[in-house]
Protein backbone atom coordinates (compact mmCIF):
# COMPACT_ATOMS: atom_id res chain seq x y z
CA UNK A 1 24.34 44.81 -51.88
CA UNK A 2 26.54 44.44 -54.19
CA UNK A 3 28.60 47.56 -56.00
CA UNK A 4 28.39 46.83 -59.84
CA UNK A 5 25.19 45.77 -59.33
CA UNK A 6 23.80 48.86 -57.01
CA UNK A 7 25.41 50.84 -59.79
CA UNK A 8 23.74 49.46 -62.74
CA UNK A 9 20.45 49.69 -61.29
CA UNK A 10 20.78 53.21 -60.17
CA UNK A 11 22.01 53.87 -63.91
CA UNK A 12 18.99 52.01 -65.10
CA UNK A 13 17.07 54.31 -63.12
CA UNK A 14 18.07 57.40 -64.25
CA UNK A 15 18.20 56.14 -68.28
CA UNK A 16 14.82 55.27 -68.36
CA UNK A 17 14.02 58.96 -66.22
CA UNK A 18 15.99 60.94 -68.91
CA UNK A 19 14.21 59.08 -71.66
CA UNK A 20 10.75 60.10 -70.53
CA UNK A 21 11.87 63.47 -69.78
CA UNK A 22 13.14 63.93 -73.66
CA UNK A 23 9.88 62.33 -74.75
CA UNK A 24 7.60 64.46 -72.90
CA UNK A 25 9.81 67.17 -73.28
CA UNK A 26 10.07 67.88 -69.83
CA UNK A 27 6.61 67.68 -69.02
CA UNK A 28 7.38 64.83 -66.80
CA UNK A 29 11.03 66.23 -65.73
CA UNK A 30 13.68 63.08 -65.32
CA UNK A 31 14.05 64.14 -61.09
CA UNK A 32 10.19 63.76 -60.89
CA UNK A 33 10.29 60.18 -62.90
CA UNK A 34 13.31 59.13 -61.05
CA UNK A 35 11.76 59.66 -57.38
CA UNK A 36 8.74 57.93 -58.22
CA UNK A 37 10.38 54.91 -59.30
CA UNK A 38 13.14 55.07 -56.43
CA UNK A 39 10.22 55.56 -53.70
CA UNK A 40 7.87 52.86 -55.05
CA UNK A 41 10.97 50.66 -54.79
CA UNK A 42 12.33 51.84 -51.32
CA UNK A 43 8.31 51.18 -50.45
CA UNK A 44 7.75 47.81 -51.96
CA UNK A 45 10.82 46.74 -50.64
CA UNK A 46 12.14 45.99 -54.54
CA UNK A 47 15.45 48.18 -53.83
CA UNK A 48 17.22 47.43 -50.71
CA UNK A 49 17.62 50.33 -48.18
CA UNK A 50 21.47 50.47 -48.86
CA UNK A 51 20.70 50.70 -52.82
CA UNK A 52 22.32 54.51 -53.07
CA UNK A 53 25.08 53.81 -50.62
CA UNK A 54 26.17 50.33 -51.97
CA UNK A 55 26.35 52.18 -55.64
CA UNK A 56 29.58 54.58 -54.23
CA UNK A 57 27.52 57.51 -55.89
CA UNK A 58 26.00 58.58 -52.84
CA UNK A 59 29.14 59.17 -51.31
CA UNK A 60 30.88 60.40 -54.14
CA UNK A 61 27.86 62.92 -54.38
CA UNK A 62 28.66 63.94 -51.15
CA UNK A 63 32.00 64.75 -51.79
CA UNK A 64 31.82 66.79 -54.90
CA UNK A 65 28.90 68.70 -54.39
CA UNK A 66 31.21 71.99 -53.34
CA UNK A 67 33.07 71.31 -56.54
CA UNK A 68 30.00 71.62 -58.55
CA UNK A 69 29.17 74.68 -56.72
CA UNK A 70 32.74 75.74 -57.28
CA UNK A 71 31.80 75.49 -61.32
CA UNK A 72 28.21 77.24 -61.10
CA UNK A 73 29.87 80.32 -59.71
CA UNK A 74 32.46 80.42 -62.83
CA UNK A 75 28.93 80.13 -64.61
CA UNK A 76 27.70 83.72 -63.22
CA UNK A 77 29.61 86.84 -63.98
CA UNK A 78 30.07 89.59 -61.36
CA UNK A 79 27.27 91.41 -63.19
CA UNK A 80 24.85 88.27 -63.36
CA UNK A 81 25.02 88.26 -59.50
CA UNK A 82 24.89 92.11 -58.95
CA UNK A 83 21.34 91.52 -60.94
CA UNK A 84 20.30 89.21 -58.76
CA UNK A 85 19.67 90.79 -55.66
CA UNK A 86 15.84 91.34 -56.86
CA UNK A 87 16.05 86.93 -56.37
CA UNK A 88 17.54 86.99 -52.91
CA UNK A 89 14.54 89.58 -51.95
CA UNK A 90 11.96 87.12 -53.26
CA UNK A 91 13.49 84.10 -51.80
CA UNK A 92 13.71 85.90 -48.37
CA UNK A 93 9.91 86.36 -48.49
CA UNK A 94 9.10 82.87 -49.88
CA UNK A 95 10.52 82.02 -46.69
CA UNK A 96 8.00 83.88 -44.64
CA UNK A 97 5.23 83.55 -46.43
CA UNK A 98 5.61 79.40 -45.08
CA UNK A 99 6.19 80.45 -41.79
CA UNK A 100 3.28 82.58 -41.69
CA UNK A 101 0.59 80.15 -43.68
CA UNK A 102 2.13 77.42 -41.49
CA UNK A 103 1.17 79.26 -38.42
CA UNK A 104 -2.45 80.38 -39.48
CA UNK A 105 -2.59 76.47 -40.37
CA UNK A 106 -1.70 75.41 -37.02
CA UNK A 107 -4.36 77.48 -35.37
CA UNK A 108 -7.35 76.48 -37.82
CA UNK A 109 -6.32 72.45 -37.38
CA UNK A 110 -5.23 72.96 -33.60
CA UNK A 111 -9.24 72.32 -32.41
CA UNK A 112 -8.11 74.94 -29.74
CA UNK A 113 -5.92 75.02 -26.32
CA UNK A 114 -6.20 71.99 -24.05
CA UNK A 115 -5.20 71.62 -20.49
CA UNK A 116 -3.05 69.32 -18.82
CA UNK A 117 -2.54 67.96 -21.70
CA UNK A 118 -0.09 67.88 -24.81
CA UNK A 119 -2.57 68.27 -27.45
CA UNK A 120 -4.64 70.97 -29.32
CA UNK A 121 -2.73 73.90 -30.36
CA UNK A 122 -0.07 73.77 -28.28
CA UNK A 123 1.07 70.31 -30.38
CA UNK A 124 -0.14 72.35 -33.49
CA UNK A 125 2.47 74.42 -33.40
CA UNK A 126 5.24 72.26 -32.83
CA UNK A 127 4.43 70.60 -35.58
CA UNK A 128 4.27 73.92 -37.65
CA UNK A 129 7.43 74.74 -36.29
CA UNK A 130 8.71 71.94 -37.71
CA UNK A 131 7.18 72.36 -41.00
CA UNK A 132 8.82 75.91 -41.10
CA UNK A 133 12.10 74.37 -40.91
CA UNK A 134 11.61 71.14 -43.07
CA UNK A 135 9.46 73.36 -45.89
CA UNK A 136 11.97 75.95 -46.29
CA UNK A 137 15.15 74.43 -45.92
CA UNK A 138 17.80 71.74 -46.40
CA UNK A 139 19.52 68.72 -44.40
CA UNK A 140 20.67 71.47 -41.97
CA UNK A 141 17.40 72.78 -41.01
CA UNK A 142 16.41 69.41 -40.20
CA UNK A 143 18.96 68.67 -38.38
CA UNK A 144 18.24 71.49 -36.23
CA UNK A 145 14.68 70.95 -35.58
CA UNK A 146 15.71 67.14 -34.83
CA UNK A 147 17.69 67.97 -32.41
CA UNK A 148 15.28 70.37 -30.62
CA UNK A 149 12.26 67.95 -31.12
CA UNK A 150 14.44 64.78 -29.18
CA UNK A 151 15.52 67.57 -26.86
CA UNK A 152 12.07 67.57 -25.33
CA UNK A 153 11.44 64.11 -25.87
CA UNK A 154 9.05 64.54 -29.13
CA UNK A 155 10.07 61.98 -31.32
CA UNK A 156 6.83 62.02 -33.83
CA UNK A 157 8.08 66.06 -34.07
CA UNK A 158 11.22 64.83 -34.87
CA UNK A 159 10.62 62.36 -37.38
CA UNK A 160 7.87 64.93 -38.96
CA UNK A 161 10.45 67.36 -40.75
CA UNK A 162 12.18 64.06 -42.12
CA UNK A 163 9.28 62.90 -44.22
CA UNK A 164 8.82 66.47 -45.49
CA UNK A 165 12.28 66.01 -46.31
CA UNK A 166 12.07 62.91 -48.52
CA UNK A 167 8.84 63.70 -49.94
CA UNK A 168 8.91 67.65 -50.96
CA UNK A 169 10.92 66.71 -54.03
CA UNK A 170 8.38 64.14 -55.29
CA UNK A 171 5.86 67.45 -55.31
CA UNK A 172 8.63 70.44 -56.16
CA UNK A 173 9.39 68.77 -59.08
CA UNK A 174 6.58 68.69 -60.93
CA UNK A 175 5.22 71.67 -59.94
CA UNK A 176 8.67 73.79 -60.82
CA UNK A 177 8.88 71.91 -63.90
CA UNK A 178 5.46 72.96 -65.62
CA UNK A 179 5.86 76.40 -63.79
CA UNK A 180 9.48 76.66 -65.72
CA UNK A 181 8.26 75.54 -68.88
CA UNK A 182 5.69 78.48 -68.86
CA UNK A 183 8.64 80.88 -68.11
CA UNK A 184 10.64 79.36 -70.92
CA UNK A 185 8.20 79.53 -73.48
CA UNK A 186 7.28 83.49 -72.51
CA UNK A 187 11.33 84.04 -72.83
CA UNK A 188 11.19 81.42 -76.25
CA UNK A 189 8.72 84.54 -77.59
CA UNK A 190 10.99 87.51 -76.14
CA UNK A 191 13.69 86.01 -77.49
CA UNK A 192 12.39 85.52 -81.45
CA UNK A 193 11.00 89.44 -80.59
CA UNK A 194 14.24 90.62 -80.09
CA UNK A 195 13.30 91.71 -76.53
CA UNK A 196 15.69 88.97 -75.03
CA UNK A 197 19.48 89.41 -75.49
CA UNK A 198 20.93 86.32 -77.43
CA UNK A 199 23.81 84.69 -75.27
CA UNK A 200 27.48 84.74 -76.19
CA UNK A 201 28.91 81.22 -76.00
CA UNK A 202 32.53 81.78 -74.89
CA UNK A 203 35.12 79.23 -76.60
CA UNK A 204 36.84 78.24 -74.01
CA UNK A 205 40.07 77.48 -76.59
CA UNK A 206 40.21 81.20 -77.11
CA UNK A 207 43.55 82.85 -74.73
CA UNK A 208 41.09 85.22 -73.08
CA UNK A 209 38.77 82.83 -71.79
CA UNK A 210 41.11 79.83 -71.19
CA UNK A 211 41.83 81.29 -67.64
CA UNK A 212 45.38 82.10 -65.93
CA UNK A 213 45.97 78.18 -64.88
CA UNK A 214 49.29 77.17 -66.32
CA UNK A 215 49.19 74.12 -68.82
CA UNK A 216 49.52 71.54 -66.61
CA UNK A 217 46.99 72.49 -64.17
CA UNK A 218 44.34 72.51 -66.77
CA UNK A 219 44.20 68.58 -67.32
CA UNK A 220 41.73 66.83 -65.66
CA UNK A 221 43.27 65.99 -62.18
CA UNK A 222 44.93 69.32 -62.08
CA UNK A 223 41.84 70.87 -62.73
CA UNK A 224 39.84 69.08 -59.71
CA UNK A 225 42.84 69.61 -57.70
CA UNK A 226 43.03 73.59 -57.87
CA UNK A 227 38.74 73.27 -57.36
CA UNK A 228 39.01 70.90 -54.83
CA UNK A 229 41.16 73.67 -52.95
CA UNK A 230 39.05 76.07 -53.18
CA UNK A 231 35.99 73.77 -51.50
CA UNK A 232 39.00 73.25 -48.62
CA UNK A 233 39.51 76.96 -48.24
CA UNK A 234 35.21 77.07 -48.09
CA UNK A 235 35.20 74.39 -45.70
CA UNK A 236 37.86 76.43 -43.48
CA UNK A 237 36.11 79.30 -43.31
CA UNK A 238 32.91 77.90 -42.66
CA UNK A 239 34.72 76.00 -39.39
CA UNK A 240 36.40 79.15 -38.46
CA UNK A 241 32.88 81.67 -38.61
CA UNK A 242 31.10 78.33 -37.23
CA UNK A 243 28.72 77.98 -39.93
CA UNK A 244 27.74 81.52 -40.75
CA UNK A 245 29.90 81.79 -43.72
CA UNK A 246 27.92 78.93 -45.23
CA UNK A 247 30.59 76.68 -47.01
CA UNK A 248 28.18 75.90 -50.31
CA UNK A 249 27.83 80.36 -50.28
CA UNK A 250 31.61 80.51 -50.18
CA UNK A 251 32.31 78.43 -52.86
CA UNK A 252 29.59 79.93 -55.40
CA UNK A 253 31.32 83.47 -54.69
CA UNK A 254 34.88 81.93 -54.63
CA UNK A 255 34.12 80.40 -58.12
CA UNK A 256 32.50 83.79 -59.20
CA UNK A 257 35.36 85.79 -57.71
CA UNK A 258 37.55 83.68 -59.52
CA UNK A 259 36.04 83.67 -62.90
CA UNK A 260 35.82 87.56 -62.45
CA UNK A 261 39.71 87.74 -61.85
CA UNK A 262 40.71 85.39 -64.96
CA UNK A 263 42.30 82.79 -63.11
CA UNK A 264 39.20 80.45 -63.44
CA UNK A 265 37.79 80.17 -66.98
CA UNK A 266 33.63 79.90 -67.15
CA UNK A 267 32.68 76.92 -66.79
CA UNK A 268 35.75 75.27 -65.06
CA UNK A 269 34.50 71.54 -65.19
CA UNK A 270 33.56 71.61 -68.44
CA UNK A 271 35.41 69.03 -70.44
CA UNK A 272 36.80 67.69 -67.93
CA UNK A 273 36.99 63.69 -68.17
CA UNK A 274 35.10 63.47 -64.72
CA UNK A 275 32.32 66.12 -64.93
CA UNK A 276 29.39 63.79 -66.27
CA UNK A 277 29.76 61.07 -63.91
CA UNK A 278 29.99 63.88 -61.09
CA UNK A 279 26.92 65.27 -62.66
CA UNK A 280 25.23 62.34 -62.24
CA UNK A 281 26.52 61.49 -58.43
CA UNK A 282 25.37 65.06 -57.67
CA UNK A 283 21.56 64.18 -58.52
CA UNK A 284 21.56 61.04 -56.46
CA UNK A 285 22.06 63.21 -53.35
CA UNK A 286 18.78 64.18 -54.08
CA UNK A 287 16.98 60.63 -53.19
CA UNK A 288 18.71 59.35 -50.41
CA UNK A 289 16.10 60.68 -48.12
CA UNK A 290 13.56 57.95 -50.01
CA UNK A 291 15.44 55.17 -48.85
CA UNK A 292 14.14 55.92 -45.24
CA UNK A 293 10.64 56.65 -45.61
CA UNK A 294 8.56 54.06 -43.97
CA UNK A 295 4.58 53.42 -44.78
CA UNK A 296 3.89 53.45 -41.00
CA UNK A 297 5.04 56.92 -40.65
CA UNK A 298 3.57 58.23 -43.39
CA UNK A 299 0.38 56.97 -42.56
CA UNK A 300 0.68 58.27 -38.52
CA UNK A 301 1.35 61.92 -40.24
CA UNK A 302 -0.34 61.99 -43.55
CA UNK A 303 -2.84 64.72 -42.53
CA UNK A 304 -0.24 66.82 -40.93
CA UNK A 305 2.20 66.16 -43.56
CA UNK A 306 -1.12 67.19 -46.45
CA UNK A 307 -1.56 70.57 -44.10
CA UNK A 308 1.69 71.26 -44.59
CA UNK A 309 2.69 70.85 -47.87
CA UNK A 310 -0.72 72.82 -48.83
CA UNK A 311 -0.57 75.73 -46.76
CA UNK A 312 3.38 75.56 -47.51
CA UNK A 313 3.18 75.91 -51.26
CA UNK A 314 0.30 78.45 -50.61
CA UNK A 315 2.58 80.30 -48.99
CA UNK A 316 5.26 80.25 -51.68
CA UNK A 317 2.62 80.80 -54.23
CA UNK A 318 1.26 84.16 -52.62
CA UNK A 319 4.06 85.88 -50.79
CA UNK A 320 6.66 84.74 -53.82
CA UNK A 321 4.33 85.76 -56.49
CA UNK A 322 3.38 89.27 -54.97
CA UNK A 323 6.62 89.79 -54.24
CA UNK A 324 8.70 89.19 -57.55
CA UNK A 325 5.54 90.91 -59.47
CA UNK A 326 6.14 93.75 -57.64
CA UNK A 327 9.63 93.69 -58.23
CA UNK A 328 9.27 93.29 -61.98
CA UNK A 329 9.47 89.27 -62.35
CA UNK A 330 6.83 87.54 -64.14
CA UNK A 331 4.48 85.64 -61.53
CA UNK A 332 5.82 81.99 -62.96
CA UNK A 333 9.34 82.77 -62.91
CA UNK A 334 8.62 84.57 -59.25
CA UNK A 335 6.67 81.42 -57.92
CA UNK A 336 9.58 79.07 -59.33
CA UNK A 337 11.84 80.85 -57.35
CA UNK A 338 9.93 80.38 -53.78
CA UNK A 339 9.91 76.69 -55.13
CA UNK A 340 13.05 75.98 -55.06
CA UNK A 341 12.76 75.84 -51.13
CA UNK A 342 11.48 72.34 -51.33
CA UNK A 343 14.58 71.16 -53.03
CA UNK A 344 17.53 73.95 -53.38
CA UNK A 345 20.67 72.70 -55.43
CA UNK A 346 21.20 70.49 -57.97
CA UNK A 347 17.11 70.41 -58.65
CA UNK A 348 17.44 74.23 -59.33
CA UNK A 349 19.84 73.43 -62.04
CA UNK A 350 18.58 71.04 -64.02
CA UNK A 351 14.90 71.96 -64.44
CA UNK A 352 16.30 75.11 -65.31
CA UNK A 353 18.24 73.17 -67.81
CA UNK A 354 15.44 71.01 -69.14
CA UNK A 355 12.71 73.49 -69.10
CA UNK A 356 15.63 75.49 -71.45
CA UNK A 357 16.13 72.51 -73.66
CA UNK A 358 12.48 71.57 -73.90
CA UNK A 359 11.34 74.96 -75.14
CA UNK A 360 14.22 76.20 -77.53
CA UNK A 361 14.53 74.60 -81.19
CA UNK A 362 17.68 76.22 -81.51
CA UNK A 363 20.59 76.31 -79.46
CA UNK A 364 20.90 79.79 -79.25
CA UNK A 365 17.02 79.78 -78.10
CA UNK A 366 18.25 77.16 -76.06
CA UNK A 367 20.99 79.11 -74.40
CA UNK A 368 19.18 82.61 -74.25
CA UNK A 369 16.11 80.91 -72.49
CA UNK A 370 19.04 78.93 -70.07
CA UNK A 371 20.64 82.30 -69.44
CA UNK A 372 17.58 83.99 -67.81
CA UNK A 373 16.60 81.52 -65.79
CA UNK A 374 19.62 79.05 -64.05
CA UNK A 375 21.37 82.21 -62.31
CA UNK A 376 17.85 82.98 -60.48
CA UNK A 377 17.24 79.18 -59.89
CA UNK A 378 20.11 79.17 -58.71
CA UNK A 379 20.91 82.12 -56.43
CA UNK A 380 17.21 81.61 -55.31
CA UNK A 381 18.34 77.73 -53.98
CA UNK A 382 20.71 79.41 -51.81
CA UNK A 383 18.82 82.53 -50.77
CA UNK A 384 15.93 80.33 -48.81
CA UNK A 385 17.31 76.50 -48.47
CA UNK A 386 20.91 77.83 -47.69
CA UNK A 387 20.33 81.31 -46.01
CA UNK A 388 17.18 82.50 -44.79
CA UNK A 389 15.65 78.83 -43.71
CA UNK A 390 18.96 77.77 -41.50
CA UNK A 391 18.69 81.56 -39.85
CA UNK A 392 14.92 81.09 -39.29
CA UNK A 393 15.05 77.79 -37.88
CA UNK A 394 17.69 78.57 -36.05
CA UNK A 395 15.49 81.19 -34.02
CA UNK A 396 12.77 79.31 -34.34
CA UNK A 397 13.83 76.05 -33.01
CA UNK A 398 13.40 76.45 -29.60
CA UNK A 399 10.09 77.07 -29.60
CA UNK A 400 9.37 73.23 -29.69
CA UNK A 401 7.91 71.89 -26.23
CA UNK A 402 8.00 75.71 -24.70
């Protein structure tokens, strides 16, 4: 297809997304609009398959999703983060509370053990397995249970998680959106009650907050040079601990380290030349898995996909909930954390940012509202799509076909 052309449609798309979004302010959140429209075209056969790729965004995306990363963590100060361990706790248990609805699922819908034959409960909890993976986590939990599915010669286990994968977005959205908006408006009344801390905005033209880059390193390319560096250095030590060190983790605590020591000023990206167009290639990562979704397969799994997404979110919903309650989280703000496993990062930072903008009439409302809510949206995307789901399907895995 061609570029200029893949480009202006896929900037068509998101125009008319962020339009509705301000209108309904953020009742219908922009990601939600836009993956309707992109799946009813991938569907109908109106976009063509290579749409995202043909438009260079997609690999762009790609590219320059560690340098967004980079940014968030000079977003969160050492003390934001130290506050946050109450998030990582909740997200840990949103985690399990899937795995273990998933499980209880696969024995009610199994219709019991079967033998000589690969049906029943035995198939049950392959595909439950597989929901685990795909529910709670990212492209590399996928990837995993892929692998072990064509292993053993499952393919309709291995294309399972994939559909998940396109399609949890298209019900995360929504659901975190109007779940966030509740949160905001409960922080909107804190806030005019005095019970909410208003947030500082830092001038970033001020000496103190300007960071410890010399002059020259603080234009626009020598500004994505010295972050693209620090993504390499991420990247390295991911290679070197094989994957443990996450490289997405590293960056968001290299960018906070760095932020705490001076040398990176908050917000690093911001006003740089490049940072809305990389903004914008960041949130088409978030539909390429539309572009593969096929009818056929969707009908051949939609009860199985239905079982999971239900007893899934149930999941979320109860062990998230209890959990952050107990913890001293509202239940909203708690349940939109355990959400944020059907999408993770850059979903978890901009319905924090529209569910900020759509409740506050002011832009210090605005920015007190953001202030509570993006570092938990946040740190919870990476404490159950980045963390716990890779280590749980990791152990998981090989349970498929045993």
């Amino acid at each position: 297809m061609n570029a200029v052309l893949a480009f202006s449609i896929v900037m068509a798309v998101w125009t008319v997304s962020d339009f509705i979004a301000k209108k309904t302010k953020s009742l219908l959140s922009s990601l939600f609009v836009a993956s309707i429209i992109f799946l009813i075209g991938f569907l109908s056969g109106i976009f063509p398959e290579d749409l995202l790729a043909s438009s260079s965004l997609l690999g762009l995306g790609g590219t320059i999703v560690g340098f967004i990363i980079v940014h968030l963590g000079t977003l969160i100060s050492i003390d934001d983060f130290k506050r946050q361990w109450k998030t990582l706790v909740v997200g840990i248990m949103t985690v399990v509370g899937i795995g273990v609805l998933l499980w209880i699922a696969g024995f009610i819908f199994g219709g019991g053990p079967r033998v000589g034959a690969y049906e029943g409960v035995v198939q049950a909890m392959d595909y439950v397995v597989a929901g685990i993976g795909a529910i709670s986590g990212g492209t590399i939990s996928v990837l995993i249970i892929q692998e072990a599915a064509l292993g053993v010669g499952l393919t309709s286990v291995a294309i399972f998680p994939v559909l998940i994968a396109a399609l949890q977005g298209i019900i995360g959205f929504p659901l975190t959106s109007l779940i966030l908006r509740q949160e905001a408006a409960r922080l909107k009344d804190e806030y005019r009650a005095g019970n909410l801390a208003p947030v500082v905005v830092e001038e970033t033209d001020t000496p103190q907050n300007t960071g410890k880059l010399p002059a020259w390193l603080s234009t626009t390319p020598g500004t994505l040079l010295v972050v693209g560096v620090v993504v390499l250095l991420s990247t390295l030590i991911n290679d070197l601990t094989g994957g443990i060190l996450n490289t997405f983790v590293v960056a968001l605590v290299f960018g906070i380290a760095l932020r705490a020591s001076g040398i990176f000023k908050p917000g690093i990206l911001n006003g740089t030349d490049a940072y809305g167009l990389m903004m914008l290639s960041i949130m088409i990562l978030v539909f390429g898995p539309l572009a593969t979704v096929e009818p056929a397969d969707v009908a051949a799994l939609a009860f199985p996909l239905l079982i999971a997404f239900v007893f899934g979110i149930g999941g979320i919903a109860l062990f998230a909930g209890v959990t952050g309650k107990l913890l001293g989280y509202s239940v909203p703000m708690s349940i939109a954390i355990g959400l944020t496993s059907l999408y993770g990062f850059p979903g978890t930072m901009i319905l924090s940012q529209e569910a900020a903008r759509g409740a506050g009439e002011t832009p210090e409302e605005v920015a007190a509202i953001e202030g509570s809510i993006l570092p938990k949206m946040i740190v919870a995307g990476f404490s159950t799509v980045t963390i716990t789901s890779v280590i749980v399907t990791g152990l998981i895995a090989g349970r498929i076909g045993a």
